[in-house]
Protein backbone atom coordinates (compact mmCIF):
# COMPACT_ATOMS: atom_id res chain seq x y z
CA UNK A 1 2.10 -8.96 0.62
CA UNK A 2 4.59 -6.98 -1.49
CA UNK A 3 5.32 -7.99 -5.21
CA UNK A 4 8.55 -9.12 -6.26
CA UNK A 5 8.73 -5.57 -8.41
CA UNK A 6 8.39 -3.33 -5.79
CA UNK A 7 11.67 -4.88 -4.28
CA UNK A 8 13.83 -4.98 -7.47
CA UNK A 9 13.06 -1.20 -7.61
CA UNK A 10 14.06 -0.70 -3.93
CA UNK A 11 17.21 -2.53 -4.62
CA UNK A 12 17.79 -0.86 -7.87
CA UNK A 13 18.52 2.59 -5.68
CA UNK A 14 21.49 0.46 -3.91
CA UNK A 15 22.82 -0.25 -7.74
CA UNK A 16 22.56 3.92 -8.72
CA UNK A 17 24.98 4.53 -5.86
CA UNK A 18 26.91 1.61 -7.00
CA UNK A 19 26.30 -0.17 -3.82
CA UNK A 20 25.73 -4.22 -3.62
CA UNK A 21 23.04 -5.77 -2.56
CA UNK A 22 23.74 -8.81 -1.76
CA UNK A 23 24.69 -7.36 2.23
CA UNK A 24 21.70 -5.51 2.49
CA UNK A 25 19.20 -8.36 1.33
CA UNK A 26 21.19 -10.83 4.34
CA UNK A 27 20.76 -8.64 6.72
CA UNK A 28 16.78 -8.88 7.11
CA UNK A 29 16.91 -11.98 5.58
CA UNK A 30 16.19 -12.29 2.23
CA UNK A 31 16.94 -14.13 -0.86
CA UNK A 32 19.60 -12.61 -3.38
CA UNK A 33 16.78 -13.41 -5.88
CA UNK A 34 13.09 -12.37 -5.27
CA UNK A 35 10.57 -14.15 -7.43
CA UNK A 36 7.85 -14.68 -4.87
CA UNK A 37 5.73 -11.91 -2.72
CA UNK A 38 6.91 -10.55 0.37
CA UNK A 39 5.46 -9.74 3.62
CA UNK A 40 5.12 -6.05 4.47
CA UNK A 41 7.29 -6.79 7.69
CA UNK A 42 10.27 -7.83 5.56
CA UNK A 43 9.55 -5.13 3.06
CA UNK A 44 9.78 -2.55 5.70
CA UNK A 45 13.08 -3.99 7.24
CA UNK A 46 14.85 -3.81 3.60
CA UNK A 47 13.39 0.02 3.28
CA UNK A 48 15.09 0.75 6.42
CA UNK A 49 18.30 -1.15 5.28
CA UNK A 50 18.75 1.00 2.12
CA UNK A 51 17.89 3.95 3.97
CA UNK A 52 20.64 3.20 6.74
CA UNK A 53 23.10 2.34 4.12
CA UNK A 54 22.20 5.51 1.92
CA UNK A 55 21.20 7.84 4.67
CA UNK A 56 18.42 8.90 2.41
CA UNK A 57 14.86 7.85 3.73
CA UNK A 58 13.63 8.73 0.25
CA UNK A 59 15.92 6.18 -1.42
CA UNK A 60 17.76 8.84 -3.59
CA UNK A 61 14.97 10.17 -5.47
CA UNK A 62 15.00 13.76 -4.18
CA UNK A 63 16.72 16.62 -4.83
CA UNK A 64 18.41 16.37 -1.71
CA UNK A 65 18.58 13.43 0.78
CA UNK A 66 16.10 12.58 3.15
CA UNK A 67 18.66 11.88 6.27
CA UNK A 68 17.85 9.35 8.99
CA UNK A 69 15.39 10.53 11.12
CA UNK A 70 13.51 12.45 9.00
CA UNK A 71 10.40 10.34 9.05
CA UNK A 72 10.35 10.59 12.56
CA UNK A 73 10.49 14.52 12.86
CA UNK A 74 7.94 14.86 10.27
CA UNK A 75 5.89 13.03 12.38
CA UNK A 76 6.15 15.02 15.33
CA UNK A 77 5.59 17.86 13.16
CA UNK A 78 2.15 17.05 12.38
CA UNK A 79 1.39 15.00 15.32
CA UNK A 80 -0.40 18.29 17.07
CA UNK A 81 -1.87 19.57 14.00
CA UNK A 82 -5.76 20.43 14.45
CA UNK A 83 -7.12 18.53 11.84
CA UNK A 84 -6.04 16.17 8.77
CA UNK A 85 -5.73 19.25 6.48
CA UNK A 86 -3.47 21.28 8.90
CA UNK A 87 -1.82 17.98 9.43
CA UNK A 88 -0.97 17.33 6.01
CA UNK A 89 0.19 21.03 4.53
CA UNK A 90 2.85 20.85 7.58
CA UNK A 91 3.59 17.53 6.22
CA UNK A 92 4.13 18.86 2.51
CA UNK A 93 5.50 21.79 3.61
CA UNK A 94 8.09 19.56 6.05
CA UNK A 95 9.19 17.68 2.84
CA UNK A 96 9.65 20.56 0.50
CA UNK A 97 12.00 21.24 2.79
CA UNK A 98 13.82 18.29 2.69
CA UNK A 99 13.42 17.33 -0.57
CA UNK A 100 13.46 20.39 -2.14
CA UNK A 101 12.05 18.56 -5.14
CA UNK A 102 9.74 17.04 -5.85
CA UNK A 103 7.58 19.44 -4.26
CA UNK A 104 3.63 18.98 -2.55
CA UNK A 105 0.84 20.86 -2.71
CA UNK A 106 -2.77 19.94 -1.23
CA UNK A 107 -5.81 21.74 -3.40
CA UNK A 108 -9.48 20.78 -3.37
CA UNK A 109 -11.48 20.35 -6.30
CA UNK A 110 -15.20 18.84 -6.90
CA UNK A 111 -14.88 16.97 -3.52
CA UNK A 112 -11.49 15.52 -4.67
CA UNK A 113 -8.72 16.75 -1.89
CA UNK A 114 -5.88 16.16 -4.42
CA UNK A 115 -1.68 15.95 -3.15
CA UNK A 116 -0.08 17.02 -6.67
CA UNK A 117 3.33 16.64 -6.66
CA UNK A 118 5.66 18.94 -9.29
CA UNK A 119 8.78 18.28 -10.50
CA UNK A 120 11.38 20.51 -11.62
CA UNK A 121 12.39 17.92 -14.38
CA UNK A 122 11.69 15.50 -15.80
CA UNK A 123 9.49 12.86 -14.38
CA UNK A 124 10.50 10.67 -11.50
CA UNK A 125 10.13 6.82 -11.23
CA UNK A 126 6.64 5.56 -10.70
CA UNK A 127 8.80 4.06 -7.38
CA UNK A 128 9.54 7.41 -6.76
CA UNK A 129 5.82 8.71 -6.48
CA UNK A 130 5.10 5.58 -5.38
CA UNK A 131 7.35 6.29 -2.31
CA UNK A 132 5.74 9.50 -1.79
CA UNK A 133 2.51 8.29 -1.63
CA UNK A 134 3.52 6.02 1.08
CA UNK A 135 4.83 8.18 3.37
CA UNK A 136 1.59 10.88 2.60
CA UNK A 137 -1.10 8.48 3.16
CA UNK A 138 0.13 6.11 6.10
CA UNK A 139 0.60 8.98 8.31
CA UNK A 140 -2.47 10.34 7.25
CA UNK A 141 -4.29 7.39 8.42
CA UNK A 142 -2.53 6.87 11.27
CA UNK A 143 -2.90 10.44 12.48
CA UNK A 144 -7.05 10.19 12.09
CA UNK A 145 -7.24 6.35 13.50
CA UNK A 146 -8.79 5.17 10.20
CA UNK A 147 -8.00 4.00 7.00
CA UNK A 148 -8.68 6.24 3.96
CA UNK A 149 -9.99 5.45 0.77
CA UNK A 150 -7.96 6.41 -2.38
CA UNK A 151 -9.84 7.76 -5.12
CA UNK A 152 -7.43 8.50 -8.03
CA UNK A 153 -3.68 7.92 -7.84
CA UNK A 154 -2.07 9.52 -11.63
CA UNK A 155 1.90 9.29 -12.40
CA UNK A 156 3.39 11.23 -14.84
CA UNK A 157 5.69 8.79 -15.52
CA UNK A 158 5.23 6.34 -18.39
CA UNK A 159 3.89 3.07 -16.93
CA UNK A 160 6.32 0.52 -15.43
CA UNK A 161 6.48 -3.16 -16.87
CA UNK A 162 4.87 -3.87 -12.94
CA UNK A 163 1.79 -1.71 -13.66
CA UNK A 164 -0.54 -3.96 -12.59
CA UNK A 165 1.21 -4.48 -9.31
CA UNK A 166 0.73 -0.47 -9.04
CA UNK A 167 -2.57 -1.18 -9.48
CA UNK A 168 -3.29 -3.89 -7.05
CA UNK A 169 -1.53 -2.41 -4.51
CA UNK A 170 -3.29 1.49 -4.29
CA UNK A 171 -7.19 -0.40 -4.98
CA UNK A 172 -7.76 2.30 -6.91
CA UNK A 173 -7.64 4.39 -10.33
CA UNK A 174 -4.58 4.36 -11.37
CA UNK A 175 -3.04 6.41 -14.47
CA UNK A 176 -0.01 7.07 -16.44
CA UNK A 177 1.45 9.49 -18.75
CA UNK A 178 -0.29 12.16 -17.09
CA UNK A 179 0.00 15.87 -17.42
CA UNK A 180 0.64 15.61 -13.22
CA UNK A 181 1.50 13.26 -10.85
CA UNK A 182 -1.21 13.20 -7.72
CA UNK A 183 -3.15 10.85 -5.01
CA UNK A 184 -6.87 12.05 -4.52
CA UNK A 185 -9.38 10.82 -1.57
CA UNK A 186 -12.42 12.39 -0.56
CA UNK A 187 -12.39 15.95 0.36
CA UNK A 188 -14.55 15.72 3.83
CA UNK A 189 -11.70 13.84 5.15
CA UNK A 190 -9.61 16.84 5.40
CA UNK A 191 -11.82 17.90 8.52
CA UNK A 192 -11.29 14.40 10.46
CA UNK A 193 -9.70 15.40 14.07
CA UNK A 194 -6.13 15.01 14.94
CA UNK A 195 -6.06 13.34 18.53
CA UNK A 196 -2.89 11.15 19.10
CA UNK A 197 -0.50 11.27 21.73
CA UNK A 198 3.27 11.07 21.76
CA UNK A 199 3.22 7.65 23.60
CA UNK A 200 0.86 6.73 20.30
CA UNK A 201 3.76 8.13 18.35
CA UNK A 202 6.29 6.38 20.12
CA UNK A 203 4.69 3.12 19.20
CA UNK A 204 3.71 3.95 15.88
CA UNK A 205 7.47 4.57 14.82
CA UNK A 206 8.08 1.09 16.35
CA UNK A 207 6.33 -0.31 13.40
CA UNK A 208 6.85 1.70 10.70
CA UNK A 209 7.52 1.10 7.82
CA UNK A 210 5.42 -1.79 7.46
CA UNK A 211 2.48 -0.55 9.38
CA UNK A 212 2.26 2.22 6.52
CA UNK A 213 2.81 -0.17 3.56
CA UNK A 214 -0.25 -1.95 4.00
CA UNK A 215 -2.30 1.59 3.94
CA UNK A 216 -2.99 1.37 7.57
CA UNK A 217 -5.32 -1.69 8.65
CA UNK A 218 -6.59 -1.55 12.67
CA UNK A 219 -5.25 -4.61 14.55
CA UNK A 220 -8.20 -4.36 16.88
CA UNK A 221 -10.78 -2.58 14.14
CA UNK A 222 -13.99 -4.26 12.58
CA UNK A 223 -12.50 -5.31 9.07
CA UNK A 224 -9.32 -6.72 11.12
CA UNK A 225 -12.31 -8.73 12.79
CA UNK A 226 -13.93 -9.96 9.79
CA UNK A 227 -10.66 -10.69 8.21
CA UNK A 228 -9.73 -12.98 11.44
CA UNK A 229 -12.65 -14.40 11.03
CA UNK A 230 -12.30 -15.24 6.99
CA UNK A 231 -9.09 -16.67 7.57
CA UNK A 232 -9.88 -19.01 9.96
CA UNK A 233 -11.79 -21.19 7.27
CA UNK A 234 -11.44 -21.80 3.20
CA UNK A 235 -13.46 -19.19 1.01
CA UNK A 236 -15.93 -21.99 -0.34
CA UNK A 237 -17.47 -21.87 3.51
CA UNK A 238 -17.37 -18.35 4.12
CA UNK A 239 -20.39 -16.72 4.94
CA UNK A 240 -23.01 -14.43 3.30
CA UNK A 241 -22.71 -11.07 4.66
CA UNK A 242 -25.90 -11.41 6.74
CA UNK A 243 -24.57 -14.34 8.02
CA UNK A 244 -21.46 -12.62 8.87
CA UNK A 245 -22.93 -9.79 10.67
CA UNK A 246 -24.92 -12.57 12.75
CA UNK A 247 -22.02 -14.21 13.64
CA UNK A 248 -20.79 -10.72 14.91
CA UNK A 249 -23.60 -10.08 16.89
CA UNK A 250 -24.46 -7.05 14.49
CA UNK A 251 -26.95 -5.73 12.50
CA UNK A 252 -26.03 -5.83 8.93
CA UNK A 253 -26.44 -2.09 8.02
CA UNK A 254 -24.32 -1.51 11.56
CA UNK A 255 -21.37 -3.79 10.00
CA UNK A 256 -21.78 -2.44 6.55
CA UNK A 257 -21.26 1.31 8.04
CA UNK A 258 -18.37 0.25 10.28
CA UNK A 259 -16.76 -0.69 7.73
CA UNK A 260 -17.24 2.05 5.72
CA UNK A 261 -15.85 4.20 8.50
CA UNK A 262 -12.34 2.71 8.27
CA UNK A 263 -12.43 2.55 4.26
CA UNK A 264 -13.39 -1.19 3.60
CA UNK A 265 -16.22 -3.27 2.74
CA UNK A 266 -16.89 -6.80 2.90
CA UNK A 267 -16.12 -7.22 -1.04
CA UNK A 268 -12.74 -5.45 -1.08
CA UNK A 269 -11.57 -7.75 2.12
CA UNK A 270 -12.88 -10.82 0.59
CA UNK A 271 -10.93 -10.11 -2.97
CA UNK A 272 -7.78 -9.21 -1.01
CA UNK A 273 -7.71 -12.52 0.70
CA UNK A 274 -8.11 -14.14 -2.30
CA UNK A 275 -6.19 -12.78 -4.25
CA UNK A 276 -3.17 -13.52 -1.50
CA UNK A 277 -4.26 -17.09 -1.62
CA UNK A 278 -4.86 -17.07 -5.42
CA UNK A 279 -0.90 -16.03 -6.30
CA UNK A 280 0.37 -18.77 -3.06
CA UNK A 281 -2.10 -21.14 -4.91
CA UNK A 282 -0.13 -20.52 -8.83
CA UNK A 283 3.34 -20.04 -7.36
CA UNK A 284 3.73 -23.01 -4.86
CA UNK A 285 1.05 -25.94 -6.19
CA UNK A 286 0.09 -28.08 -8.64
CA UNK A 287 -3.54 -27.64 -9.12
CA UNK A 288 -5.43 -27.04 -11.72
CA UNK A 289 -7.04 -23.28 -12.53
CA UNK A 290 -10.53 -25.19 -11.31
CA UNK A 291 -9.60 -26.29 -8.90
CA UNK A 292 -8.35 -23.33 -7.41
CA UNK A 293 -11.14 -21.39 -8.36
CA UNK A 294 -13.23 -23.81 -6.45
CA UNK A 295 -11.32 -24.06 -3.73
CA UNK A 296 -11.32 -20.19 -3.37
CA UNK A 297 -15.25 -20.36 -3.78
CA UNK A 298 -15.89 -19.55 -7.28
CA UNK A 299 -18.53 -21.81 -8.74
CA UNK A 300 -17.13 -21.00 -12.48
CA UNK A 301 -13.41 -20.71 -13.70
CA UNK A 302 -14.65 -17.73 -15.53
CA UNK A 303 -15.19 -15.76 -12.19
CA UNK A 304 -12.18 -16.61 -10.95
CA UNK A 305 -10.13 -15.54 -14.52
CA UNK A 306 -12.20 -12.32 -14.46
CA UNK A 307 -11.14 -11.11 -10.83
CA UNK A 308 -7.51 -12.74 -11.00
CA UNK A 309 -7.29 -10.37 -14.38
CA UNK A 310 -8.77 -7.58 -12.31
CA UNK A 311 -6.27 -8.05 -9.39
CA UNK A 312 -3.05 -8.48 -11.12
CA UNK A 313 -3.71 -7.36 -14.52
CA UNK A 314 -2.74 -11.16 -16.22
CA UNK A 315 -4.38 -14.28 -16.10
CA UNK A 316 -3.96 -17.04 -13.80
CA UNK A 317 -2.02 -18.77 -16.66
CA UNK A 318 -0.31 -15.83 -17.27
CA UNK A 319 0.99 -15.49 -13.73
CA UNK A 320 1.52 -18.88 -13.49
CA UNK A 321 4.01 -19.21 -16.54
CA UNK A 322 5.53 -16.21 -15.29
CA UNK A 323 6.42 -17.33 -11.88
CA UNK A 324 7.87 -20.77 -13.11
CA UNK A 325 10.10 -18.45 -15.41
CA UNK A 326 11.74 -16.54 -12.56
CA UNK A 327 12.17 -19.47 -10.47
């Protein structure tokens, strides 16, 4: 799900060019006033609105436009590269180019492969990097069939008032009022094999954006599997993971390093889940903190206020009172 903030900056690129946004948000069917999450397929229908009605893929925030269609050649651009680090210096080279700035570059320190972007001026929007990142790391993924942890994600921008939504949504360090802006995962990944086809291509494109705003999950992978299978009852009966890996006719220490192959673990699905259900839970209902800690399988309020905190950067209050507020 995509917060609230994250649209109100999309839409804030329509009011720049003095454009309203009122057409744009009927079109794929949304509200004139967004106060609750959205899904990533709605997200990625109002990202291509704007773009369509700015012909800028990058929303403005370049030095030059990123014309319609530019996603799509950068991806054929890479889509023979030899490996991920081939892949993803045509990929920064292929927006310098179109951008002009900000401009890419891909270095590797201390096992960190670090994407530092430069501006010529001052610093962008945290949307701005934001947007960057997006477009960097979902074809990255794509391209090696797996998802890839972030490790560090710095802005040089000051933080937003929707930092903790920043937060939340990289699941990862994240910093502000830095000397640079840059995303940094580990370093071995740069050697992961390119191997998709252009039919693969053609069908990725179908789904973008929103199959790159949720960092690339597998529809048919292992952690797709377990999260099928979490879904289907309430968190207070899930399993333990041993019971889990049973139920998946696996080993434990074969799930655990599945998992680990496309960037997840049983802890990080679990929290994501619940966190979805946790902000449904404050926005839409009537129940009490405890009982929606119990319900999503805390035994103690206080582990429930301590993760909530941890997810969203406020308290379940906090996001409660400030839901009702922008209803």
């Amino acid at each position: 799900m995509i917060a609230p903030g994250f649209v109100e900056e999309a839409l804030e690129s329509l009011r720049h060019r003095g454009k309203p946004t009122a057409p744009v948000l009927a079109r794929v069917g949304l509200p004139r006033v967004i106060d609750q999450y959205v899904s990533a397929e709605l997200y990625g229908a109002l990202w291509l609105a704007i773009a369509a009605e700015l012909d800028d893929e990058f929303f403005g925030m370049g030095a030059r436009p990123m014309r319609s269609g530019s996603f799509t050649l950068l991806c054929h651009c890479v889509l023979h590269a030899g490996t991920l680090g081939q892949a993803l210096r045509r990929a920064l080279r292929f927006l310098d180019v179109v951008l002009d700035d900000p401009r890419g570059e891909l270095l590797v320190r201390d096992g960190l492969a670090q994407i530092e972007l430069k501006d010529a001026g001052v610093p962008r929007s945290a949307f701005a990097y934001r947007t960057y990142w997006i477009i960097i790391h979902g074809i990255a993924c794509w391209l090696v069939g797996r998802r890839i942890p972030i490790r560090v994600v710095d802005f040089r921008c000051a933080e937003p008032e929707q930092g903790a939504d920043y937060r939340l949504f990289f699941g990862a360090p994240v910093h502000f009022d830095q000397p640079i802006s840059r995303l940094g995962f580990d370093s071995a990944m740069l050697d992961l094999p390119i191997s998709r086809t252009e039919q693969a291509l053609r069908q990725f494109l179908r789904g973008a954006p929103a199959n790159i705003l949720v960092r690339y999950r597998h529809d048919a992978g292992v952690a797709a599997g377990v999260r099928r299978r979490l879904l289907r009852v309430p968190p207070k009966a899930w399993s333990g993971f041993a019971g889990l890996a049973s139920e998946m006719h696996m080993k434990p220490s074969t799930l655990r390093h599945r998992l680990h192959d496309e960037g997840q673990s049983y802890a990080t699905i679990k929290d994501d889940i619940r966190c979805g259900l946790a902000t449904d839970m404050l926005t839409n209902t009537k129940g009490s903190i405890g009982d929606i800690a119990a319900e999503l399988g805390y035994s103690e309020p206080s582990a429930f206020f301590r993760a909530f905190r941890k997810w969203t950067g406020k308290t379940p209050d906090e996001f409660r009172r400030h839901s009702r507020t922008t209803e």
